[in-house]
C-alpha atoms as a PDB file:
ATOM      1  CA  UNK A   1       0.000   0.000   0.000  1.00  0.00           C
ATOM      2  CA  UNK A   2       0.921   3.580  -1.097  1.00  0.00           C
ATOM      3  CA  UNK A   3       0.499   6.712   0.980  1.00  0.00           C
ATOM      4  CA  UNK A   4      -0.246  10.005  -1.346  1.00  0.00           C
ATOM      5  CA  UNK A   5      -0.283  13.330   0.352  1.00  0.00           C
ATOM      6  CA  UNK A   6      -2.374  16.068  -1.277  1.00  0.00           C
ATOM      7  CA  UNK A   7      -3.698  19.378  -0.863  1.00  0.00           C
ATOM      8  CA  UNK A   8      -7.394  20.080  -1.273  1.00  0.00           C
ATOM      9  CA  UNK A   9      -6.587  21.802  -4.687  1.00  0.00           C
ATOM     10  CA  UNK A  10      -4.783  18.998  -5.709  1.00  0.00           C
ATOM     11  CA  UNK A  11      -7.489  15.949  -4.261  1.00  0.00           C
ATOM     12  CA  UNK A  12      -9.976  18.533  -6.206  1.00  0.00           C
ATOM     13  CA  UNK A  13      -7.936  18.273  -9.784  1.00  0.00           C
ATOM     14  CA  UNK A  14      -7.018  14.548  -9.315  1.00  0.00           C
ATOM     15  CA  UNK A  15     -10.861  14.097  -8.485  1.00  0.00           C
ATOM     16  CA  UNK A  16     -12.244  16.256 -11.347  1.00  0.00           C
ATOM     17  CA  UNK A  17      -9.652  14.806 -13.877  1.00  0.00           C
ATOM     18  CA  UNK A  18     -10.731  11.093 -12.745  1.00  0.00           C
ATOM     19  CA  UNK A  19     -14.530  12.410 -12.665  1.00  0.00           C
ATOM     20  CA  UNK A  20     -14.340  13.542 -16.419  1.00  0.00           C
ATOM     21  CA  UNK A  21     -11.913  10.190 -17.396  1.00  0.00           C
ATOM     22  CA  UNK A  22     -14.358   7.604 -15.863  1.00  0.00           C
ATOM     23  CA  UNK A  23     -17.159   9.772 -17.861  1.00  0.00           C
ATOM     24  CA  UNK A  24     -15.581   9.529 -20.602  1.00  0.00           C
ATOM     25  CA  UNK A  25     -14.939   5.888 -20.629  1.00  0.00           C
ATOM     26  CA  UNK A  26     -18.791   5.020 -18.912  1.00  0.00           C
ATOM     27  CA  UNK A  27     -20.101   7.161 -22.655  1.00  0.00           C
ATOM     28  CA  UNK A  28     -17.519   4.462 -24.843  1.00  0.00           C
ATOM     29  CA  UNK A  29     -18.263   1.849 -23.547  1.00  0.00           C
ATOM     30  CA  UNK A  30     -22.244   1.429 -23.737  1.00  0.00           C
ATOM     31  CA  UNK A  31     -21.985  -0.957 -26.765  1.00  0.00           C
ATOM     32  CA  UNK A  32     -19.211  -3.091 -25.581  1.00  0.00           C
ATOM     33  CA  UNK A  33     -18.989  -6.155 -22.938  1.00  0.00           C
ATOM     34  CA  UNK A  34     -17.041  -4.554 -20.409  1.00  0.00           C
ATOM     35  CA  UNK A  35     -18.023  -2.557 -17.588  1.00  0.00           C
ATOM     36  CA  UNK A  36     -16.252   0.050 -15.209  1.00  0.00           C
ATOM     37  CA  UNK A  37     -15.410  -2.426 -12.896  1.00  0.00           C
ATOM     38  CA  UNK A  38     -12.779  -3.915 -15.842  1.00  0.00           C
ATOM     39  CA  UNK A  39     -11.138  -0.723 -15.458  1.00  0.00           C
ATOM     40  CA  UNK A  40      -8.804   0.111 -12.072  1.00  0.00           C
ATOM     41  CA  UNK A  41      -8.657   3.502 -12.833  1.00  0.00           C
ATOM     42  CA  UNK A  42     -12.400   3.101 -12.093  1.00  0.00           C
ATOM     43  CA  UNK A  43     -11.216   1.601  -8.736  1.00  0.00           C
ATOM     44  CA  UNK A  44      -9.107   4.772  -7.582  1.00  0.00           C
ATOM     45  CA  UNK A  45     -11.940   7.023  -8.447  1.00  0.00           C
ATOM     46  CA  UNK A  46     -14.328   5.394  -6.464  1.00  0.00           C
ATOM     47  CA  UNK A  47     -11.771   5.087  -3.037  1.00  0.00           C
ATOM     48  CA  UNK A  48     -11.864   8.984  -3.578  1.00  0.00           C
ATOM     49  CA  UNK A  49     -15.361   9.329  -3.563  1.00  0.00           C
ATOM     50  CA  UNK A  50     -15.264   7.479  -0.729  1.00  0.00           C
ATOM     51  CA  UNK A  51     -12.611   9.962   0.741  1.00  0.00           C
ATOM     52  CA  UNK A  52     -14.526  12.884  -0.236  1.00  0.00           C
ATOM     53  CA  UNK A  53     -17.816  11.550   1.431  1.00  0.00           C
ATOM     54  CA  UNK A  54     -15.533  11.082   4.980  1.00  0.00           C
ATOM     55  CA  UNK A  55     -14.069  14.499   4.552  1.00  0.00           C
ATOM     56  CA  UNK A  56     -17.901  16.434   3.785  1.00  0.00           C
ATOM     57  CA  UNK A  57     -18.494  14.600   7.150  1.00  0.00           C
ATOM     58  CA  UNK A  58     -15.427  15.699   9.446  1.00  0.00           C
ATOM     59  CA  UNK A  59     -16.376  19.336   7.986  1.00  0.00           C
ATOM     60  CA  UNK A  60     -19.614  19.160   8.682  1.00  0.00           C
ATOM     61  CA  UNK A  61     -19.283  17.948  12.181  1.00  0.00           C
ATOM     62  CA  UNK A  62     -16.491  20.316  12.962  1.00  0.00           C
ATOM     63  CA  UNK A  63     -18.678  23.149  11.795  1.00  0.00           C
ATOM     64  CA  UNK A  64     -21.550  21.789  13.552  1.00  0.00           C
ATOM     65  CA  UNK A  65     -19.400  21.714  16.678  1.00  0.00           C
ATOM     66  CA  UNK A  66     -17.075  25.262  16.391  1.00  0.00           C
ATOM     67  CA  UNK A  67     -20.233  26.614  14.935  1.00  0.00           C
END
């Protein structure tokens, strides 16, 4: 396992880049037999979702809590 350290700029690029890649390959696909899941780039977006959805959350709470 690899550790990447990123600013919120740069999780916002890598995440918009990814976004518009896995859009891109989800509109090429639709006639083929292969799915996202055959692609791991697929994988890495979806483990930043994931990060995104825990960071909205420690935000939220934070601000819910400092107010």
């Amino acid at each position: 396992m690899r550790t990447l350290h990123l600013t919120q700029d740069q999780f916002d690029v890598l995440y918009d880049l990814l976004e518009d890649t896995i859009n891109d390959i989800s509109n090429n696909i639709e006639d083929m037999d292969i799915t996202l899941d055959d692609y791991e780039i697929y994988h890495v977006w979806q483990n930043l979702n994931k990060l995104e959805g825990k960071l909205w959350l420690i935000l939220n709470t934070l601000e819910w809590h400092f107010g």
